[in-house]
Protein backbone atom coordinates (compact mmCIF):
# COMPACT_ATOMS: atom_id res chain seq x y z
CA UNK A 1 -142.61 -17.80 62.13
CA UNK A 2 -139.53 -18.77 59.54
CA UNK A 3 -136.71 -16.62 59.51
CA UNK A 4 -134.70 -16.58 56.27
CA UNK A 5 -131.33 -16.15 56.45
CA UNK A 6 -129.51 -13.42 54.21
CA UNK A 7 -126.86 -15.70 52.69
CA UNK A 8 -130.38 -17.59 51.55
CA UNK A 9 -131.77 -14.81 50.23
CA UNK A 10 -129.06 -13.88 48.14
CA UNK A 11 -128.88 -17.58 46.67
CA UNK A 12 -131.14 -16.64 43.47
CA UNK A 13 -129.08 -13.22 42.88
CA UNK A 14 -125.80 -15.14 42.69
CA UNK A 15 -127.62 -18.04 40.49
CA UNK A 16 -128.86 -15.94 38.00
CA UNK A 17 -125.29 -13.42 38.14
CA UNK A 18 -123.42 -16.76 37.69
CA UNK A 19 -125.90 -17.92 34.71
CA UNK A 20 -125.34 -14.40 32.58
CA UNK A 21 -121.42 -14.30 33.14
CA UNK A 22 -121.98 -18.12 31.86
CA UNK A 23 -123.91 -16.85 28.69
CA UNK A 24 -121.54 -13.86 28.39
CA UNK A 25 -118.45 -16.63 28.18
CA UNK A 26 -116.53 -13.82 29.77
CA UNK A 27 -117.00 -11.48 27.16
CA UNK A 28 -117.38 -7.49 28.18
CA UNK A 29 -118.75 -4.09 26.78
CA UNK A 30 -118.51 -3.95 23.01
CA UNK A 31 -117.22 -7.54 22.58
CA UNK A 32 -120.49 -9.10 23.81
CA UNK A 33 -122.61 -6.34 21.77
CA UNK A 34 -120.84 -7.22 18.80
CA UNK A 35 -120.46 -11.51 19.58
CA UNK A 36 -125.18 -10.92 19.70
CA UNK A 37 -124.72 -8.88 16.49
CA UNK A 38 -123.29 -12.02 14.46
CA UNK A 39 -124.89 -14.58 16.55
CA UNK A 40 -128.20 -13.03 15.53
CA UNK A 41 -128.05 -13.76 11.82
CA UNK A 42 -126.95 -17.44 11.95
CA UNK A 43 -129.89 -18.38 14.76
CA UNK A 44 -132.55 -16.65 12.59
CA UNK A 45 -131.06 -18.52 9.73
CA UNK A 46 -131.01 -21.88 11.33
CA UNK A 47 -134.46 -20.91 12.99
CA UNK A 48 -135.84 -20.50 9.62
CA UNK A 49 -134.14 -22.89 6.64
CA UNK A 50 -133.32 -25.78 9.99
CA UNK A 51 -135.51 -26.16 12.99
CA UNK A 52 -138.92 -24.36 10.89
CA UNK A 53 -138.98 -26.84 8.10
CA UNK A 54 -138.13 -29.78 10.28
CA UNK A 55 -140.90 -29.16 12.67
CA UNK A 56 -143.31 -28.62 9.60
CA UNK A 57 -142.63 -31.94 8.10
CA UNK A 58 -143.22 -33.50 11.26
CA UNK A 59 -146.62 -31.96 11.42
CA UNK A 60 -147.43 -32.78 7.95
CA UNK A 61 -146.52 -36.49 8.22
CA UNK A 62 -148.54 -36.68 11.72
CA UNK A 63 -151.73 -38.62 10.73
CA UNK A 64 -151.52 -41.78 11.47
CA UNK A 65 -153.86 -42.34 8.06
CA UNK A 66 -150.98 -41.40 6.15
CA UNK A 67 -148.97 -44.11 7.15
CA UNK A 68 -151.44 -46.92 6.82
CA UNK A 69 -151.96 -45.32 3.20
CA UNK A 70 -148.58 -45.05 2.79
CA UNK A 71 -147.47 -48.85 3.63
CA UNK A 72 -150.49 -50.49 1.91
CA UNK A 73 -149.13 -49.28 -1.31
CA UNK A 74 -147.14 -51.97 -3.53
CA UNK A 75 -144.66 -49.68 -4.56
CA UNK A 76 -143.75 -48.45 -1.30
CA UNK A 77 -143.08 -51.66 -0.34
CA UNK A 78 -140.57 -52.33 -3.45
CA UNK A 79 -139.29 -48.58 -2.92
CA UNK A 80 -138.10 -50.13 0.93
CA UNK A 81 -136.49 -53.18 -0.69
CA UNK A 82 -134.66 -50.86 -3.35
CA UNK A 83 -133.54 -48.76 -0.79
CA UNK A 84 -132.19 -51.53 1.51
CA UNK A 85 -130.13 -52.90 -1.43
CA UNK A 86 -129.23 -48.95 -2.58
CA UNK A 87 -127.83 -48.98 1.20
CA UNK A 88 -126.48 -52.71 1.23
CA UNK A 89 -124.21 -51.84 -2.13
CA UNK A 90 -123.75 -48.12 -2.55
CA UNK A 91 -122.21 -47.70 1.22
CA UNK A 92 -119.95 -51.32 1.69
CA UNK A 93 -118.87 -51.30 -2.24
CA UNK A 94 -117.91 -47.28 -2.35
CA UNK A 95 -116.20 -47.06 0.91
CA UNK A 96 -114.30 -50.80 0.63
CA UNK A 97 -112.93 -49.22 -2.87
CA UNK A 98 -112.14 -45.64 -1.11
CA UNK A 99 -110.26 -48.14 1.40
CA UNK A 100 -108.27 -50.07 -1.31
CA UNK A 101 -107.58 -46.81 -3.76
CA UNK A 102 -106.36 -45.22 -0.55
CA UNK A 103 -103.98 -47.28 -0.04
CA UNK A 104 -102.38 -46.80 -3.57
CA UNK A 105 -102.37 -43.22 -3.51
CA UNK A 106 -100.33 -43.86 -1.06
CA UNK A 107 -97.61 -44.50 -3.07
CA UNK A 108 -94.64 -42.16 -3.73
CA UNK A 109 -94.10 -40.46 -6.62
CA UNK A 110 -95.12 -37.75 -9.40
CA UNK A 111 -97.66 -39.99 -11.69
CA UNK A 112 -99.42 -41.22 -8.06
CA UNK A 113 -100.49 -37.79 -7.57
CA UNK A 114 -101.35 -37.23 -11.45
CA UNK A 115 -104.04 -40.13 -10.94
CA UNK A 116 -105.15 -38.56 -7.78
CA UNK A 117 -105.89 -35.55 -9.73
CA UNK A 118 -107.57 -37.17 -12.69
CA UNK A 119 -109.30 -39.51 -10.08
CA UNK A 120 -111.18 -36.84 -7.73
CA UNK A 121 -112.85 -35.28 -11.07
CA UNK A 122 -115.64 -37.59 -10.94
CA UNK A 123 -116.55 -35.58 -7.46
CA UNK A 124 -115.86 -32.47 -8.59
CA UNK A 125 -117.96 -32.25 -11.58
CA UNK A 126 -121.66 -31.29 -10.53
CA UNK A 127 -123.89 -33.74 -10.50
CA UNK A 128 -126.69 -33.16 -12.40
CA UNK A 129 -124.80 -33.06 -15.70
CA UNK A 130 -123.14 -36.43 -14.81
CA UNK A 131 -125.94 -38.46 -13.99
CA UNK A 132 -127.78 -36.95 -17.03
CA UNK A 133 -124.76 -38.15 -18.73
CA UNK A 134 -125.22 -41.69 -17.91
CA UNK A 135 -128.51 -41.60 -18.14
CA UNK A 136 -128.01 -41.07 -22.21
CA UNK A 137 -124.98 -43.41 -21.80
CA UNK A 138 -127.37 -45.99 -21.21
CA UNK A 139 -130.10 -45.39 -23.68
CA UNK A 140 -130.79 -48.93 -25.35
CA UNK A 141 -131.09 -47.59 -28.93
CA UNK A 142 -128.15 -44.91 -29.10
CA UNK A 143 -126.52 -44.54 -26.02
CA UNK A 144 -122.76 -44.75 -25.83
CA UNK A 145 -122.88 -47.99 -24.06
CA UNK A 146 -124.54 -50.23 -26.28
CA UNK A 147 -123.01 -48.74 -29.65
CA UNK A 148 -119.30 -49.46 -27.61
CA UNK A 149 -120.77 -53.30 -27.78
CA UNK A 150 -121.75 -53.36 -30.68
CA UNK A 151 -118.54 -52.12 -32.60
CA UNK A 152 -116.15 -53.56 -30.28
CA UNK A 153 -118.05 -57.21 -29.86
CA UNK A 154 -120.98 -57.45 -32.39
CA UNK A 155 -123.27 -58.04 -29.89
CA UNK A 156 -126.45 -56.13 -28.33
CA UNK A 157 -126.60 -54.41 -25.44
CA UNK A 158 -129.43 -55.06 -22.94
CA UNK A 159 -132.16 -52.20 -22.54
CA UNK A 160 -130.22 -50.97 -19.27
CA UNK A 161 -133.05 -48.40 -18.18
CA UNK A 162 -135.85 -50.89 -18.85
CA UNK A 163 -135.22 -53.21 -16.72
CA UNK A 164 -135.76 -53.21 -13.15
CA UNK A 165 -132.57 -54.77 -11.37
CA UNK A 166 -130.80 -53.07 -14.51
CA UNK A 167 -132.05 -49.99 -13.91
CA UNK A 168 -131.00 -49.92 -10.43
CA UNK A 169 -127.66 -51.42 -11.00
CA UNK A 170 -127.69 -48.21 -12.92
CA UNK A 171 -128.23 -45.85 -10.47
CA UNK A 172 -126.23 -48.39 -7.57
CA UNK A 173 -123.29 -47.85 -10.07
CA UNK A 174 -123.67 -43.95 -10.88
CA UNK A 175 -123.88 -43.25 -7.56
CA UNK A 176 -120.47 -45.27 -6.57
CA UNK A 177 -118.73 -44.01 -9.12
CA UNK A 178 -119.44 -39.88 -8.49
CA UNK A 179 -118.52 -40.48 -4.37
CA UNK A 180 -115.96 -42.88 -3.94
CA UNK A 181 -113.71 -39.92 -4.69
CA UNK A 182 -114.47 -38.24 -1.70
CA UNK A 183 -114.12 -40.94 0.74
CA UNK A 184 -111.50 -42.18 -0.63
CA UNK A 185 -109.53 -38.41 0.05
CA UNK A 186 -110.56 -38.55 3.69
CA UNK A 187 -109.20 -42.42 4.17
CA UNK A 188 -106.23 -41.19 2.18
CA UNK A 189 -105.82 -38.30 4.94
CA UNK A 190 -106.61 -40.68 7.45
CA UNK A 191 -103.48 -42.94 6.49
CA UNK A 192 -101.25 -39.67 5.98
CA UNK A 193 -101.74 -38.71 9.76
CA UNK A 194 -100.81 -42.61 10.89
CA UNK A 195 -96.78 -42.07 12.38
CA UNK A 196 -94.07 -43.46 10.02
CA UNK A 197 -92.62 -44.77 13.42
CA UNK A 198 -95.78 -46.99 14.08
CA UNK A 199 -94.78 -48.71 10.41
CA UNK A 200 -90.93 -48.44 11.32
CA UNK A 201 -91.99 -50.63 14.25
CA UNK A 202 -94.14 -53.04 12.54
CA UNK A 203 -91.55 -54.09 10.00
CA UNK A 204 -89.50 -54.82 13.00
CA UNK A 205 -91.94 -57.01 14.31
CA UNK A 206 -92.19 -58.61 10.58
CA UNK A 207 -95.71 -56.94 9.89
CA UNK A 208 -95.12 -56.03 5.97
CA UNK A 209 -97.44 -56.13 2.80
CA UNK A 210 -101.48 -57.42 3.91
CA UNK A 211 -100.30 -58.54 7.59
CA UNK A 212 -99.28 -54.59 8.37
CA UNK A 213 -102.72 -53.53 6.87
CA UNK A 214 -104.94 -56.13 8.80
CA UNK A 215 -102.84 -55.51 12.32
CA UNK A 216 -101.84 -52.23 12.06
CA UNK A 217 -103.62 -49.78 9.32
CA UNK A 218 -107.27 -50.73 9.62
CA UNK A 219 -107.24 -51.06 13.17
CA UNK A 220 -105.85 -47.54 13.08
CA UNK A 221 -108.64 -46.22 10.85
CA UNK A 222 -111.26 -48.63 11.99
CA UNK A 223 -112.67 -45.50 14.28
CA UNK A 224 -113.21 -43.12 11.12
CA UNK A 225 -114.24 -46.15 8.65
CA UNK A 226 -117.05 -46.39 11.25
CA UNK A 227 -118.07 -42.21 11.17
CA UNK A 228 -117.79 -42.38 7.33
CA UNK A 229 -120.27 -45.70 7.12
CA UNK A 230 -122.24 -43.56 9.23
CA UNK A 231 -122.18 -40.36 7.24
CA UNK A 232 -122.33 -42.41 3.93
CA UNK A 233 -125.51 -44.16 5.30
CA UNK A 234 -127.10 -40.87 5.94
CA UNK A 235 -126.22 -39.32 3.06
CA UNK A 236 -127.57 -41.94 0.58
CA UNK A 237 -131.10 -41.98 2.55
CA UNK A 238 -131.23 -38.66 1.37
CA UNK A 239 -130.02 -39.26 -2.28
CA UNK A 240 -132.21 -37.79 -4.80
CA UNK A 241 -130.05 -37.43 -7.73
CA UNK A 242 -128.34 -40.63 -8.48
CA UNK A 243 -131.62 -42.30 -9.08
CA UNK A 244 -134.10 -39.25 -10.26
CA UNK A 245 -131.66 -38.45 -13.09
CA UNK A 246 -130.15 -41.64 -14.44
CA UNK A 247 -133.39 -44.04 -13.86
CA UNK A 248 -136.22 -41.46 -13.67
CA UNK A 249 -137.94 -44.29 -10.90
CA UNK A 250 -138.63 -46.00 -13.31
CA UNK A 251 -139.52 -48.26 -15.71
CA UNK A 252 -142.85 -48.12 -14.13
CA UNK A 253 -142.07 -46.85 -10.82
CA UNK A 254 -139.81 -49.64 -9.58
CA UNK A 255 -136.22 -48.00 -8.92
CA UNK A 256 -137.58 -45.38 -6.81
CA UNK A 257 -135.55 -45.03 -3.42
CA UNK A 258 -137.81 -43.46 -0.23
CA UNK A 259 -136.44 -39.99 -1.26
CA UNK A 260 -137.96 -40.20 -4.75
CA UNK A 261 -141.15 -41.98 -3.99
CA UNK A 262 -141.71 -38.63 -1.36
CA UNK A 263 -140.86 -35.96 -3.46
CA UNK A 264 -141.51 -37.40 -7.47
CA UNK A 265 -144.33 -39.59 -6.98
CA UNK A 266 -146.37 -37.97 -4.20
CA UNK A 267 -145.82 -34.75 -4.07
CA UNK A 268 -145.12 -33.72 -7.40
CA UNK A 269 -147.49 -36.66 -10.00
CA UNK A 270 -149.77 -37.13 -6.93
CA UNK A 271 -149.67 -33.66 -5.39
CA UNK A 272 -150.28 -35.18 -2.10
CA UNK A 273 -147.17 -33.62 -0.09
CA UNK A 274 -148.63 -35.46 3.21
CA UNK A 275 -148.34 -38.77 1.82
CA UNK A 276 -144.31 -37.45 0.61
CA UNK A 277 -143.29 -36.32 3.82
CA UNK A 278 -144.89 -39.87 5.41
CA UNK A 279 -142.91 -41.66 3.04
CA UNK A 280 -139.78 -40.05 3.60
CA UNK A 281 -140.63 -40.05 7.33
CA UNK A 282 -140.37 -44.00 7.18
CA UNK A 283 -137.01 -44.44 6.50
CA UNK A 284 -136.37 -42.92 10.16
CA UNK A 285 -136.56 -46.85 11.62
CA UNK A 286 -134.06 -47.51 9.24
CA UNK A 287 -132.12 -44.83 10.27
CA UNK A 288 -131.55 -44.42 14.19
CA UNK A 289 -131.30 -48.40 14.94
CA UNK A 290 -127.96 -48.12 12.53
CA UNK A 291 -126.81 -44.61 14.36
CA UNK A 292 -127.41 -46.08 17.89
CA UNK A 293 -125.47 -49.00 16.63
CA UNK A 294 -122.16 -47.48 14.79
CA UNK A 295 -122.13 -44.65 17.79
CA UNK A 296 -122.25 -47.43 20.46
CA UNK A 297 -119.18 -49.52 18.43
CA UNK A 298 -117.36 -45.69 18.02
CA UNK A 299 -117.63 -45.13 21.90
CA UNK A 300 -115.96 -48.94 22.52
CA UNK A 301 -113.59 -49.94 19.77
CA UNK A 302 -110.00 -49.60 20.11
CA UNK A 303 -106.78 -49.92 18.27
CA UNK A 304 -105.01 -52.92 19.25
CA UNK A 305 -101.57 -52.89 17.83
């Protein structure tokens, strides 16, 4: 016969007591009635426009038929190249210029901040009017572009939208030019919160002009240049504007980027939503390798001054 001992017994009772005051976050009476109350909305909203639609694509891009479909298909296999060099360019060349124009805005002086103002438009105007702008800007017969050549120069413009590396210079180049605003405000914050002293010191040390940038700014900033490649890379896997709008996918379906094939091509010309959601599913190799890569650098670099 086992005897069971009474601090034993009460083991589970103080588990679960210590569990709820965990929950409760040492919140009482009204507070914690009213903390559920607003809690509720947000989970049932996340629940439902979040975690619901996530699990449902999964489901629909399940078959493993829609995958061999999907990557027996030429175009896919352009649409994967097009994306690499989307990624390749629209990340390194963007956030290398919001590097550079950072550092000039970091100049003192009325006119500086003038240009900054003038500068962040690009981002601020909504996209789809821009990138429907271009895409008329670049219209062989009577787009701005060409007629600007012509007048200026005599010469002919190329057929920008009916070519495909033209095309998707196009869209590499629309795409650049409407974020490298943004990232070039957070590297600009980024500088502003670097000490004066740490600078004070380096011109000590003789550490002016490119050698202060190489040993002392970038190293500083190397940490967030490394979350914004990450957040730029994500972001532009999901782009759907900057090529949709200005090149359309095409000519003939050969700009599309892995967002566009999904969602243009297969759901909406081949109403096949499967094969979309497979499509976009793909570019998930692409994807984590590159997280698990830039997270493992963010957990080890340093700044060595």
């Amino acid at each position: 016969m086992t005897t069971v001992s009474a601090i034993e017994l009460g083991r589970p009772a103080v588990r679960r007591q210590s569990l709820w005051r965990y929950w409760r976050g040492g919140l009482q009476g009204s507070e914690f009635t009213w903390a559920v109350a607003f809690v509720i909305p947000y989970i049932a909203v996340f629940l439902a426009f979040v975690v619901y639609p996530a699990f449902y694509g999964l489901w629909m891009g399940s078959n493993p038929a829609l995958y061999s479909e999907v990557f027996s298909d030429p175009i896919y296999l352009n649409t994967v190249v097009n994306t690499m060099i989307f990624l390749a360019f629209g990340v390194n060349v963007k956030l290398f210029l919001a590097l550079m124009l950072s550092g000039f805005f970091m100049r003192p002086g009325w006119w500086t901040k003038a240009l900054l103002m003038i500068f962040v438009l690009p981002w601020a105007i909504p996209a789809l009017p821009t990138f429907i702008s271009i895409h008329w800007m670049l219209n062989g017969e009577w787009g701005l572009v060409n007629n600007a050549l012509y007048i200026l120069f005599g010469i002919d413009g190329p057929s920008w939208l009916n070519s495909r590396w033209l095309a998707l210079g196009s869209a590499v180049f629309s795409h650049v030019w409407k974020w490298t605003p943004f990232w070039t405000v957070i590297l600009l914050a980024g500088r502003m919160s670097i000490p004066q002293e740490i600078y004070d010191a380096a011109k000590v040390d003789g550490a002016t002009g490119l050698r202060r940038f190489l040993y002392v700014t970038f190293p500083l900033l190397a940490n967030l240049y490394l979350v914004l490649t990450l957040l730029a890379t994500i972001f532009l896997l999901g782009d759907f504007n900057s090529v949709y709008f200005v090149t359309g996918g095409g000519p003939a379906n050969s700009t599309h980027l892995l967002a566009t094939l999904g969602v243009v091509r297969d759901m909406l010309e081949l109403g096949k939503p499967q094969l979309g959601v497979a499509a976009v599913m793909s570019a998930l190799p692409l994807l984590i390798p590159l997280v698990i890569i830039l997270m493992r650098k963010l957990k080890t670099s340093e700044a060595q001054l």
